[in-house]
N, C-alpha and C. Protein backbone atom coordinates (compact mmCIF):
# COMPACT_ATOMS: atom_id res chain seq x y z
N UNK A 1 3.85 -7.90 -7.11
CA UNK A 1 3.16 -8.57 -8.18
C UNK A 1 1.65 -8.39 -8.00
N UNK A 2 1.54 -8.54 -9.01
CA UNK A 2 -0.05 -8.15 -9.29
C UNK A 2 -1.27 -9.58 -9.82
N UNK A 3 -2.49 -9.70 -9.34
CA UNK A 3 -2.69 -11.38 -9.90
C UNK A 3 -4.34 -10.73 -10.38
N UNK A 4 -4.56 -11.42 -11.52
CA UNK A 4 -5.96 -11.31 -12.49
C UNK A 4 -6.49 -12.53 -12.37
N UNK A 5 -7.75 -12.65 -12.25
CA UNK A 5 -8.19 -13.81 -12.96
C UNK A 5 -9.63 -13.67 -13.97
N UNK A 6 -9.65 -14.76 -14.83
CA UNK A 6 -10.81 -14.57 -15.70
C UNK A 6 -12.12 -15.07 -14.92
N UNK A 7 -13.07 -13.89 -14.79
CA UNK A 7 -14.28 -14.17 -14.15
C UNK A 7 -15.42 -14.99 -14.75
N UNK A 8 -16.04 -15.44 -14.27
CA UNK A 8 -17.03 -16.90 -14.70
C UNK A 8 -18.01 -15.78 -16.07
N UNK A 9 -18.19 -14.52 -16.29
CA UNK A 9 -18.73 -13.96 -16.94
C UNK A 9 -17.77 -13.20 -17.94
N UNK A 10 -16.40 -14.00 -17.93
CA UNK A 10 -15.37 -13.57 -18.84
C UNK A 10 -15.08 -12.35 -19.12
N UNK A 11 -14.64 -11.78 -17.47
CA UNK A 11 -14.26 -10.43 -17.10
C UNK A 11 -12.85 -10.74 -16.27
N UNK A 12 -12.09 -9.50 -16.56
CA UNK A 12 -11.04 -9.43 -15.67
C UNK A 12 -11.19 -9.08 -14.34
N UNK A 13 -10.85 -9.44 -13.67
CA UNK A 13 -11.04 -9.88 -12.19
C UNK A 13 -9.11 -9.05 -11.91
N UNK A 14 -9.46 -8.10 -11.20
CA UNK A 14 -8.19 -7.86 -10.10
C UNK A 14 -8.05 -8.30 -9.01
N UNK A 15 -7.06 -9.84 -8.70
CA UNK A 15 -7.56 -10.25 -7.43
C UNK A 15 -6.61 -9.99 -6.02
N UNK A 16 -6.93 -8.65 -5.46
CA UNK A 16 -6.39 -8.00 -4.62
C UNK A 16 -4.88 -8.85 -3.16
N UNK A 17 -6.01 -9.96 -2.93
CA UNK A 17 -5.27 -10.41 -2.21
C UNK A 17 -5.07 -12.18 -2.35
N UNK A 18 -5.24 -11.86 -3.79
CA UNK A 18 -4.40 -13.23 -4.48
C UNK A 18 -5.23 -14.77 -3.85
N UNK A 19 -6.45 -14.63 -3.79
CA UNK A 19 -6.85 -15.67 -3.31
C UNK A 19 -8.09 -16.08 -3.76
N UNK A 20 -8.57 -15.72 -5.08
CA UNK A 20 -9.80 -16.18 -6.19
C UNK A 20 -9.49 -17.57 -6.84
N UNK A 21 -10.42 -18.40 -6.99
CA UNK A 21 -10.04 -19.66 -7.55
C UNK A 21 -10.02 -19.19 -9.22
N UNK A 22 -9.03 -20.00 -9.44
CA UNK A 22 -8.98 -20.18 -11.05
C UNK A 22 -7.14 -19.70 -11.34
N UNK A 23 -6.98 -20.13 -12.27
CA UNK A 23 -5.73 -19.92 -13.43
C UNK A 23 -5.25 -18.25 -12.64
N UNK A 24 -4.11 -18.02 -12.11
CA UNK A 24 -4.38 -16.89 -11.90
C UNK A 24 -3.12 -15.99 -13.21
N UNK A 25 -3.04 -14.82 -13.28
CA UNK A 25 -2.25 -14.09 -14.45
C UNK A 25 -1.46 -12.90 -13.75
N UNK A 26 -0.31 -13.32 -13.63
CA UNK A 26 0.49 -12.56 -12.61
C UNK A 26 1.43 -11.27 -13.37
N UNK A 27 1.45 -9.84 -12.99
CA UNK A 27 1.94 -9.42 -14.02
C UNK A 27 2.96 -7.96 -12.52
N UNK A 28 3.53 -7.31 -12.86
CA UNK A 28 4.32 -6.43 -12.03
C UNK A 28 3.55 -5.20 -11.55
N UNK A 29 4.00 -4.98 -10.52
CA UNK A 29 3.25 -3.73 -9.98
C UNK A 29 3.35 -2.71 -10.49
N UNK A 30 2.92 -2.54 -11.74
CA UNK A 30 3.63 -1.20 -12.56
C UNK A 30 2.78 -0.88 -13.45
N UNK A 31 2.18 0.02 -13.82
CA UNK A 31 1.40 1.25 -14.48
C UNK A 31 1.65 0.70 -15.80
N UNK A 32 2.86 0.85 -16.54
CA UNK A 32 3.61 0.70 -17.53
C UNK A 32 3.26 -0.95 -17.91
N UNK A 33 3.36 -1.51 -16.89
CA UNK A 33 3.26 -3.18 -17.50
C UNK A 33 2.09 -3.45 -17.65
N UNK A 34 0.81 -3.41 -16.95
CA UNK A 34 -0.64 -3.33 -16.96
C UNK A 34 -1.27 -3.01 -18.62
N UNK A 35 -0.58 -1.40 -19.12
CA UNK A 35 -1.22 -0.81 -19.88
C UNK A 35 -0.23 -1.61 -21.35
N UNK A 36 0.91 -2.20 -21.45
CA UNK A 36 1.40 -3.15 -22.14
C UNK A 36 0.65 -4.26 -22.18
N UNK A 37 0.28 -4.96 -21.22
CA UNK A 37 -0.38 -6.18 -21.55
C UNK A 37 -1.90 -5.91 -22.07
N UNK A 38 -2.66 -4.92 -21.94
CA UNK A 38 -3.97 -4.58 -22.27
C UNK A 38 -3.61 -4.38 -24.02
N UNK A 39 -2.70 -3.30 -24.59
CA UNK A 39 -2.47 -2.71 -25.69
C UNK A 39 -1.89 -4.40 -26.38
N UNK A 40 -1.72 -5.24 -25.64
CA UNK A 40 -0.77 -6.25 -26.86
C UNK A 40 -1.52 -7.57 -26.41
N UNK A 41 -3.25 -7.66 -26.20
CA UNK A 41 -3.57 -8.76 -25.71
C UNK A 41 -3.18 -9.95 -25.11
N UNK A 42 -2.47 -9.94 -24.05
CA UNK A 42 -2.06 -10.62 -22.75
C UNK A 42 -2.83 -11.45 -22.33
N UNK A 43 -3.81 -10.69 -21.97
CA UNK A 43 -4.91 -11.24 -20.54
C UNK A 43 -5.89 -12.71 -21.36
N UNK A 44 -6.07 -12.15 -22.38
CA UNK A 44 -7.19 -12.97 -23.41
C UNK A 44 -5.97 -14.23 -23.81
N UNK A 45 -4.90 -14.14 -24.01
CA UNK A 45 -4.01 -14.93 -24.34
C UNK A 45 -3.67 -15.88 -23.14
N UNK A 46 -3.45 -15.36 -22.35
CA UNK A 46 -3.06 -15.86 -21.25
C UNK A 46 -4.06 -17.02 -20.69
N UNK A 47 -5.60 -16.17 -20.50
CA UNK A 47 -7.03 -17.51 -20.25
C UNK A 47 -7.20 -18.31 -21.41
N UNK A 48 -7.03 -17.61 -22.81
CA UNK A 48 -7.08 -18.79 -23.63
C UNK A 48 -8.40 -18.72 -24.19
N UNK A 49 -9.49 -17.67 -23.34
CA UNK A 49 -10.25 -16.70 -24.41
C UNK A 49 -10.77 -15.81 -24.26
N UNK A 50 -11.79 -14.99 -24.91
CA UNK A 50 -11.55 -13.49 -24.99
C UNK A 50 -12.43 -12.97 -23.60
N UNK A 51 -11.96 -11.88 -22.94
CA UNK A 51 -12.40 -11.50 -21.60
C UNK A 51 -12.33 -10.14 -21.80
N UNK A 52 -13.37 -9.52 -21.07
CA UNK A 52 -13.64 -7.80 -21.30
C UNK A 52 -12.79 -7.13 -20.81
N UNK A 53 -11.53 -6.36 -20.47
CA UNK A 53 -10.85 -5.63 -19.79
C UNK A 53 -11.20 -4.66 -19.52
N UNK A 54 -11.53 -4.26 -18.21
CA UNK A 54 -12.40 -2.99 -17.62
C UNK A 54 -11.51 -1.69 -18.50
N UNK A 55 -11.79 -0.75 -19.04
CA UNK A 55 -11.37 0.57 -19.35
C UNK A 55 -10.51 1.31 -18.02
N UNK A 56 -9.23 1.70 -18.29
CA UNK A 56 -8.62 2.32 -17.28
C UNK A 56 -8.25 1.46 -16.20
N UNK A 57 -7.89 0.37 -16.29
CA UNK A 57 -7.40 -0.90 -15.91
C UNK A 57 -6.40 -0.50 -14.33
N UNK A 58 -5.47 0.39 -14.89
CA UNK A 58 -4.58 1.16 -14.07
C UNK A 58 -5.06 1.65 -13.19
N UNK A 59 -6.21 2.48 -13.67
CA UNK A 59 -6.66 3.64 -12.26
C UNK A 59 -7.66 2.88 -11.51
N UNK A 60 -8.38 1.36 -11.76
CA UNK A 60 -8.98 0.99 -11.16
C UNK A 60 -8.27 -0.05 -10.05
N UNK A 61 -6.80 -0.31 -10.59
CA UNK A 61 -5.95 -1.15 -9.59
C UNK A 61 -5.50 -0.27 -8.66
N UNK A 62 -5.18 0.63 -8.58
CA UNK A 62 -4.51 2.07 -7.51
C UNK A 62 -5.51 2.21 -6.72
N UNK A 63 -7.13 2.40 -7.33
CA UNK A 63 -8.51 2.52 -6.33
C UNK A 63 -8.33 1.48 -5.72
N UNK A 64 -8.42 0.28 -5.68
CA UNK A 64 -9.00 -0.92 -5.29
C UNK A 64 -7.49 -0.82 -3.95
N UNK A 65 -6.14 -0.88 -4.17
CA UNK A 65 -4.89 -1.03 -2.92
C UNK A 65 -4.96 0.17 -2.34
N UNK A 66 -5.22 1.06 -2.82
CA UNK A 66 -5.43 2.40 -1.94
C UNK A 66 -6.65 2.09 -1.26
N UNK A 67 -7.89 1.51 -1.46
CA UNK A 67 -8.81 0.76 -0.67
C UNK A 67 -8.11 0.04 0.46
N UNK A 68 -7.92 -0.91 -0.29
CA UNK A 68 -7.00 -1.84 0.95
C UNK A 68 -6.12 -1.47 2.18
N UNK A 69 -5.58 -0.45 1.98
CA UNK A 69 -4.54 0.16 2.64
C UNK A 69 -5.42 0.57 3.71
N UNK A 70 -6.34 1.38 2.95
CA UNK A 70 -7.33 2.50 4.42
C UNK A 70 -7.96 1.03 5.35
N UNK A 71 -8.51 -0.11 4.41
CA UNK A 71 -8.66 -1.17 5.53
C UNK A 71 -7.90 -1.81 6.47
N UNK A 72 -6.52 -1.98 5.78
CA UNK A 72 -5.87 -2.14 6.61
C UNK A 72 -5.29 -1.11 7.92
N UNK A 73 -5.48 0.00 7.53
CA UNK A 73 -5.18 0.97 8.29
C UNK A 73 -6.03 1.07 9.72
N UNK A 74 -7.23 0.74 9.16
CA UNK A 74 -8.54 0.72 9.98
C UNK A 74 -8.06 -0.66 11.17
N UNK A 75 -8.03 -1.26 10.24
CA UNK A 75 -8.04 -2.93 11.35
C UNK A 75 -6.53 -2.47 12.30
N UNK A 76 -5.55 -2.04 12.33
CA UNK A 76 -4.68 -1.74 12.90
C UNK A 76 -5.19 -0.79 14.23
N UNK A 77 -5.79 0.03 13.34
CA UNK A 77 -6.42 1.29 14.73
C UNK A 77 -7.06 0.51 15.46
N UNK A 78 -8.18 -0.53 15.18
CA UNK A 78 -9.22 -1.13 15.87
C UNK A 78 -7.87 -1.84 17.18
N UNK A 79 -7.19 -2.94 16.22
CA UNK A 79 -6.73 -3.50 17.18
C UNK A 79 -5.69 -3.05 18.32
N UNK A 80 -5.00 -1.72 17.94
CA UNK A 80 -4.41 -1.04 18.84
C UNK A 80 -3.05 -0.80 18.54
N UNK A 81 -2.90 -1.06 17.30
CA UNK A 81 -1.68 -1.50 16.47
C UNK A 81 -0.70 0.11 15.99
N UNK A 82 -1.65 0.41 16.00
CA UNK A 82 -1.85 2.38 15.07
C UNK A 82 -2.00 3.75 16.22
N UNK A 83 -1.66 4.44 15.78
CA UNK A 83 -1.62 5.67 16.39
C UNK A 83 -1.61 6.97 15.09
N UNK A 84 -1.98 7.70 14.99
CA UNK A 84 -2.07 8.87 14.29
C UNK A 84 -1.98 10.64 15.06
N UNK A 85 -1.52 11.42 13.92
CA UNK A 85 -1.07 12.66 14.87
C UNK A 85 0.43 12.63 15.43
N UNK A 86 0.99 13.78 14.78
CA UNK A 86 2.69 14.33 14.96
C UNK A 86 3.00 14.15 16.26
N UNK A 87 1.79 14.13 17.51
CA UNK A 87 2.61 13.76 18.94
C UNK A 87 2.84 12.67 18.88
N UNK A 88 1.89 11.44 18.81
CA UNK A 88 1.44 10.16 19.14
C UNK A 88 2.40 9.62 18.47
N UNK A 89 3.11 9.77 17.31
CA UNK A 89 3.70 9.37 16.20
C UNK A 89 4.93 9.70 16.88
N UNK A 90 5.53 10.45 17.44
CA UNK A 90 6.81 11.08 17.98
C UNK A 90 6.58 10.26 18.91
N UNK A 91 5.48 9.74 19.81
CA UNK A 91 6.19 9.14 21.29
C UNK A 91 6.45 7.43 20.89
N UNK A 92 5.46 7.67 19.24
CA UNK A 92 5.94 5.66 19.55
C UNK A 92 7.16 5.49 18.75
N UNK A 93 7.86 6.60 18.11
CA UNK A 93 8.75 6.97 17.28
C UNK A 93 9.97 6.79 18.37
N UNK A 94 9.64 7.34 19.61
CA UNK A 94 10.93 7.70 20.62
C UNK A 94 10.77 6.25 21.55
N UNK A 95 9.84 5.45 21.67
CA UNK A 95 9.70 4.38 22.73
C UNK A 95 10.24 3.44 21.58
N UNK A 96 10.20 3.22 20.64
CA UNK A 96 10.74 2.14 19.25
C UNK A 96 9.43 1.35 18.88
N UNK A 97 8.62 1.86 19.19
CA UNK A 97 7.55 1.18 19.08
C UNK A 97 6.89 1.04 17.51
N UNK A 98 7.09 1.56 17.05
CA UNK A 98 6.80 1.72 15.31
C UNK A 98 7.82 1.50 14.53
N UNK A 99 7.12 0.49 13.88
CA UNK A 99 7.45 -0.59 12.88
C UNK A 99 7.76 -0.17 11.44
N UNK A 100 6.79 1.01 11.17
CA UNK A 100 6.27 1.27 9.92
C UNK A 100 5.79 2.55 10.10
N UNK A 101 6.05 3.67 9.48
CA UNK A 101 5.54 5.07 9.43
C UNK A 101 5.17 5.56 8.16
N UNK A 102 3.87 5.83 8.21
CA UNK A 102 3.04 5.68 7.18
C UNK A 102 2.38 7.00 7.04
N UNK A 103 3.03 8.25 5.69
CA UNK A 103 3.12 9.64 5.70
C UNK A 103 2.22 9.92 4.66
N UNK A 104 1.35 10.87 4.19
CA UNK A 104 0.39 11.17 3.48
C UNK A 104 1.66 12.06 2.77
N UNK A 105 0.48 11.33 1.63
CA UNK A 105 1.65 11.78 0.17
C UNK A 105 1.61 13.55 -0.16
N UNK A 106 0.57 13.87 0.46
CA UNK A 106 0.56 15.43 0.05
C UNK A 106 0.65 16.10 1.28
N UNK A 107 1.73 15.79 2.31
CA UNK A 107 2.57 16.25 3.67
C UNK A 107 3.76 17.35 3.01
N UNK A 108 3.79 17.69 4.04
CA UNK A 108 4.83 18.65 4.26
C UNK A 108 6.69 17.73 4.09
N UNK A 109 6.77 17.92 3.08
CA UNK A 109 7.97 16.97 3.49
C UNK A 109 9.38 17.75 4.76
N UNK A 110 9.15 18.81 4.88
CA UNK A 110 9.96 19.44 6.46
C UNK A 110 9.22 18.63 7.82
N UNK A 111 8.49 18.79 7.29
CA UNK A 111 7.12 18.15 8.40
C UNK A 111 7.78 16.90 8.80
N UNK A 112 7.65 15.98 7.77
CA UNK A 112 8.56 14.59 7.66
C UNK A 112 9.34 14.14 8.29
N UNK A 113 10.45 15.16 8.02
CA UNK A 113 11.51 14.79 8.48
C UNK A 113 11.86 15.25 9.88
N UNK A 114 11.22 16.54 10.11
CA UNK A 114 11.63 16.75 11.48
C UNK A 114 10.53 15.75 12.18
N UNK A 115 9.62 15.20 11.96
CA UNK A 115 9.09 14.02 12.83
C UNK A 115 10.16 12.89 12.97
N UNK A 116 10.49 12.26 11.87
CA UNK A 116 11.76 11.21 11.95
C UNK A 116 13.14 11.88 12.71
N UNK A 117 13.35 12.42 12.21
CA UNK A 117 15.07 12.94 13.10
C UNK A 117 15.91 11.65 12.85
N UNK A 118 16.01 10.83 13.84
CA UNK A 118 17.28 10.30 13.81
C UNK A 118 16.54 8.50 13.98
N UNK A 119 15.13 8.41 13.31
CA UNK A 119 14.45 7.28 14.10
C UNK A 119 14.83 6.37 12.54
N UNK A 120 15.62 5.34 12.64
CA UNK A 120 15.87 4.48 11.03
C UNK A 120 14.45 3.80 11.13
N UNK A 121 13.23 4.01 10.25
CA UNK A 121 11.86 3.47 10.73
C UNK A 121 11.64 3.48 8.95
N UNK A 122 10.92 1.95 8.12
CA UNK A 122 10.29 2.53 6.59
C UNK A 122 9.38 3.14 6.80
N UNK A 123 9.03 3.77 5.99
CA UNK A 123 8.58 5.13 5.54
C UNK A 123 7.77 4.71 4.12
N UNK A 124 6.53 5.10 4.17
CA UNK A 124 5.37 4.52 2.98
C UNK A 124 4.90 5.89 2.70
N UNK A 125 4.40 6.49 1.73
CA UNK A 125 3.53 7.28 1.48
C UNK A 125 2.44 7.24 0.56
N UNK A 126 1.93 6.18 0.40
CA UNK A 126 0.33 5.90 -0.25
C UNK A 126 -0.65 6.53 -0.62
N UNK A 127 -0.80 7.05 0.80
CA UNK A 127 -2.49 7.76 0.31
C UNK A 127 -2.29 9.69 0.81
N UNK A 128 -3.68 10.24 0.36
CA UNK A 128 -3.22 12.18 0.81
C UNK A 128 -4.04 11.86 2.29
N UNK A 129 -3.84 12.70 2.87
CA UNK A 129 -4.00 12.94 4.07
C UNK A 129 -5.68 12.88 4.60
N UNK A 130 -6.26 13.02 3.50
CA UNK A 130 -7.73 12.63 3.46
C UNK A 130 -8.04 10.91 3.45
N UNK A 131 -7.44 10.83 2.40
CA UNK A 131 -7.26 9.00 2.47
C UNK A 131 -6.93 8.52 3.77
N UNK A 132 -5.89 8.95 4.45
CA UNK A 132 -5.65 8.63 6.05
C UNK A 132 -6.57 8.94 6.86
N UNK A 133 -6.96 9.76 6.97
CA UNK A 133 -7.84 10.47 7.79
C UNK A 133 -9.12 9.15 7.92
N UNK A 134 -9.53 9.10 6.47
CA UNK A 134 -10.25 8.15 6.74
C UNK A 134 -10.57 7.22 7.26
N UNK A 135 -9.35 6.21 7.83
CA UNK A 135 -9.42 5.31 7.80
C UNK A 135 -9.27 5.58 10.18
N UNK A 136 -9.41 6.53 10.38
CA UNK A 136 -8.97 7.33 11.71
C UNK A 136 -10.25 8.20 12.18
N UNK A 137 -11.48 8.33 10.85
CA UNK A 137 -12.43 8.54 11.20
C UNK A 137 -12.39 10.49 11.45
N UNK A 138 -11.60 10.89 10.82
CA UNK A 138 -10.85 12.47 11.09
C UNK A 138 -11.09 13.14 9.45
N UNK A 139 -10.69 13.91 9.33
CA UNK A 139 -10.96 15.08 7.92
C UNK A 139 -9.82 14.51 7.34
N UNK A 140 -8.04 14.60 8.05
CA UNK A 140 -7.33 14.50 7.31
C UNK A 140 -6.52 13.72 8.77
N UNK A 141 -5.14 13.34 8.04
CA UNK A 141 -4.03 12.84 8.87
C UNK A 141 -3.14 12.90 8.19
N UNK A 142 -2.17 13.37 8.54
CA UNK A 142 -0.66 13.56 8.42
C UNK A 142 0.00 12.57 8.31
N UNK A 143 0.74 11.66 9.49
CA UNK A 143 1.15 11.22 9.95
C UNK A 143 0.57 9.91 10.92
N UNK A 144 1.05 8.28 10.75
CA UNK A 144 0.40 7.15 11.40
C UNK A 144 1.61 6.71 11.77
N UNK A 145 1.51 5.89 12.65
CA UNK A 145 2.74 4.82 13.22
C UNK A 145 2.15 3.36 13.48
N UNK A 146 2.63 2.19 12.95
CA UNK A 146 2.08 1.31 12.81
C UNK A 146 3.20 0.27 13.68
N UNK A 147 2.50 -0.35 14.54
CA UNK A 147 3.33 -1.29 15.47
C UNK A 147 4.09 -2.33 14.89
N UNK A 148 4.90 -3.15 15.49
CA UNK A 148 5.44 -4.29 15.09
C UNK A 148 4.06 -5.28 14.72
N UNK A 149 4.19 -6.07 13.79
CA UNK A 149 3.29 -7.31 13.55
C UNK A 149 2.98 -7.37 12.03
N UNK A 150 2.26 -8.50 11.91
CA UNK A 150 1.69 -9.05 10.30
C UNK A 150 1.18 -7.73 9.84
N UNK A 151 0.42 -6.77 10.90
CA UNK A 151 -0.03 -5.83 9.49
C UNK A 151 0.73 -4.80 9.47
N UNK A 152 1.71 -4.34 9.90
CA UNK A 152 2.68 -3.30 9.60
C UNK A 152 3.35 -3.97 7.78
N UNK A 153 3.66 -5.11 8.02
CA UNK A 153 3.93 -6.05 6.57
C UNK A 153 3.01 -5.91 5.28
N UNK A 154 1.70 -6.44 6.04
CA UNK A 154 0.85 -6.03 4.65
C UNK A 154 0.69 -4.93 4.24
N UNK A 155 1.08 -3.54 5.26
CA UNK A 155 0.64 -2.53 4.98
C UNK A 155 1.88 -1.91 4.36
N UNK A 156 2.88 -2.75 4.61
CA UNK A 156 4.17 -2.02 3.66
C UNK A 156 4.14 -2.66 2.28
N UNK A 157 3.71 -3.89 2.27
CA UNK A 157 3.65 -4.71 0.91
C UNK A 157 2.48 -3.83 0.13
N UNK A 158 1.37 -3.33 0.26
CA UNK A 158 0.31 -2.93 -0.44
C UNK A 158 1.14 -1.45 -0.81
N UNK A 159 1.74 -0.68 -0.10
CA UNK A 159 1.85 0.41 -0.55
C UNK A 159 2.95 0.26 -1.39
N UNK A 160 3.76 -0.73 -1.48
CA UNK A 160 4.80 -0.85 -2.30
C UNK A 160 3.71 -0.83 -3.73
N UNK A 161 3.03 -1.84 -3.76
CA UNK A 161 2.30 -2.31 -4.65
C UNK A 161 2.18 -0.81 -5.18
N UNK A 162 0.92 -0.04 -4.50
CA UNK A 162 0.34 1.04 -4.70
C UNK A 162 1.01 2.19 -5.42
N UNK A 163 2.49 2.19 -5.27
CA UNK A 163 3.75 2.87 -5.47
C UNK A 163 3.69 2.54 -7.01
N UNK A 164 4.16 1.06 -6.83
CA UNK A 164 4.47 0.82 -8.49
C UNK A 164 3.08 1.09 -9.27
N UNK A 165 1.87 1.60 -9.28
CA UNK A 165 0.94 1.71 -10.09
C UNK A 165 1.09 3.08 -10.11
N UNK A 166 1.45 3.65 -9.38
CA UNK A 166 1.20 5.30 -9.21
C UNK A 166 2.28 5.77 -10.35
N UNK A 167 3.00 5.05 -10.43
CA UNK A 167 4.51 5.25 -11.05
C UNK A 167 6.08 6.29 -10.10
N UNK A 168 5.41 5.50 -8.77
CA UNK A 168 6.63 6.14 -7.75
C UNK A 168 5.72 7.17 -7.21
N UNK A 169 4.68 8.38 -7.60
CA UNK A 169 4.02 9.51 -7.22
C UNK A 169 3.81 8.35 -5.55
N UNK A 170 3.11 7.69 -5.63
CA UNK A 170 2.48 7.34 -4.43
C UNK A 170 3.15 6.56 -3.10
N UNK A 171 4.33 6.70 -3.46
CA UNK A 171 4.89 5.80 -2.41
C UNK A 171 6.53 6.23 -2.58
N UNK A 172 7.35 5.82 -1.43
CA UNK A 172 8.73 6.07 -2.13
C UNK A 172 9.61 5.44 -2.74
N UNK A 173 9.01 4.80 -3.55
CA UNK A 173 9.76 4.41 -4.95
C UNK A 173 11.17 3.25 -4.86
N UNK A 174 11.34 3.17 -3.16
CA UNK A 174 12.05 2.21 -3.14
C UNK A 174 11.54 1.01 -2.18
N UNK A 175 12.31 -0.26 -2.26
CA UNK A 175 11.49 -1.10 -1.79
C UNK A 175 11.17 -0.77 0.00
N UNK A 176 10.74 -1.29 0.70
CA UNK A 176 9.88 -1.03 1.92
C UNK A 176 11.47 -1.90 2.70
N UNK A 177 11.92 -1.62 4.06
CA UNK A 177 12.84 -2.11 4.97
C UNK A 177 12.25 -3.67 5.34
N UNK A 178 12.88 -4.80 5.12
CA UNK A 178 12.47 -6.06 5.41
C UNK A 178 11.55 -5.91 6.71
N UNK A 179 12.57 -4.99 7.77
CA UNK A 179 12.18 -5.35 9.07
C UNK A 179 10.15 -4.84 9.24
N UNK A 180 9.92 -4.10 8.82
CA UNK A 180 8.08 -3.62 8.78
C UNK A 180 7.45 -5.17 8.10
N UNK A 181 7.85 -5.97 6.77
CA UNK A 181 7.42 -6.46 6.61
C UNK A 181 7.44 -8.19 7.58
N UNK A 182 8.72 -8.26 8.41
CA UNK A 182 8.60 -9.55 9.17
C UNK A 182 7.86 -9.05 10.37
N UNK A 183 7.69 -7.37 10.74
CA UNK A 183 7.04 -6.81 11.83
C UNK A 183 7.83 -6.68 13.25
N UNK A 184 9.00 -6.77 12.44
CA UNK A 184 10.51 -6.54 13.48
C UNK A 184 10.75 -5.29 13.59
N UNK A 185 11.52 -4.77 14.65
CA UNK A 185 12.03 -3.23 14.77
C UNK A 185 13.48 -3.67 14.04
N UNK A 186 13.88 -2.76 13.23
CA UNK A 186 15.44 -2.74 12.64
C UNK A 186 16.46 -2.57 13.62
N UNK A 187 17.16 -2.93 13.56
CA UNK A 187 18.38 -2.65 15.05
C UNK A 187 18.85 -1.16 14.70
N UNK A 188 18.95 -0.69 16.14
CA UNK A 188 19.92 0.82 16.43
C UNK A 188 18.33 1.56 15.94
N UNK A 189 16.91 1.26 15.49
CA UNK A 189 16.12 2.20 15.98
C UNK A 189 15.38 1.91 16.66
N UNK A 190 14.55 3.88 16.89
CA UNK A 190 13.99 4.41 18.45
C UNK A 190 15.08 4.96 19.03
């Protein structure tokens, strides 16, 4: 789900992580539903009066969680949570140590899979390999492994999000494995 609120200068407000004061306007993580409620005045209906809706509404919600993601990505590396690179990713892949494996959308999908093999681990694909990279301080990245804990969760919840705006392109289109989001390993993997 997705949450708006009307800004004190009677602007739409995308409020990322759902925690802006005011009336909030909750609508689905979806491309399709966004550009419905803009085309059939929703948002203005909903506050009760008329509010500017930024142009391209869609592509500015995908910027803003694809933002989020690389932050979150970042705060993971800082805290020690993350690893990046097809080795690093294979050894926390083989110790069970990763929670959450987090693949750049414009990868090799052979690549993919012969990294996973036989590891039952969710699997996100959000951002291109530049977007990762970023957040790792590198040109590009392939491949991240994200430990057990709260942000393996947020970071599966945002890309879900990110998914449904992309219209499936950005993520894999099905929901994320409970266990990344309580920050549990799933049983029988590693």
């Amino acid at each position: 789900m997705l949450r708006f609120v009307a800004g004190p200068d009677d602007s739409l407000v995308f409020d990322v992580v759902a925690t802006l004061p005011g009336r909030g306007m909750w609508l689905s993580a979806s491309r399709d539903v966004i550009e419905m409620a803009m085309k059939r005045g929703v948002f203005a209906r909903v506050a009760g009066r008329r509010l500017m809706v930024p142009e391209r509404l869609a592509d500015r919600v995908q910027s803003v969680l694809e933002n989020r993601i690389v932050e979150l990505l970042g705060l993971a590396r800082r805290a020690g949570a993350a690893t990046g690179g097809f080795e690093k990713v294979k050894e926390w892949l083989g110790s069970g140590r990763c929670a959450l494996l987090v693949e750049a959308a414009d990868g090799s999908v052979s690549e993919q899979a012969r990294l996973r093999q036989h590891h039952a681990v969710p699997v996100v694909h959000p951002l291109t390999a530049a977007r990762l990279g970023a957040a790792f301080g590198r040109e590009r990245m392939m491949h991240v492994a994200i430990g057990a804990g709260k942000l393996a969760g947020m970071i599966a919840t945002e890309a879900e999000r990110c998914a449904g705006i992309a219209g499936g392109a950005g993520g894999t289109g099905a929901p994320v494995a409970s266990a990344a989001r309580s920050g549990q390993r799933e049983a029988g993997s590693g």
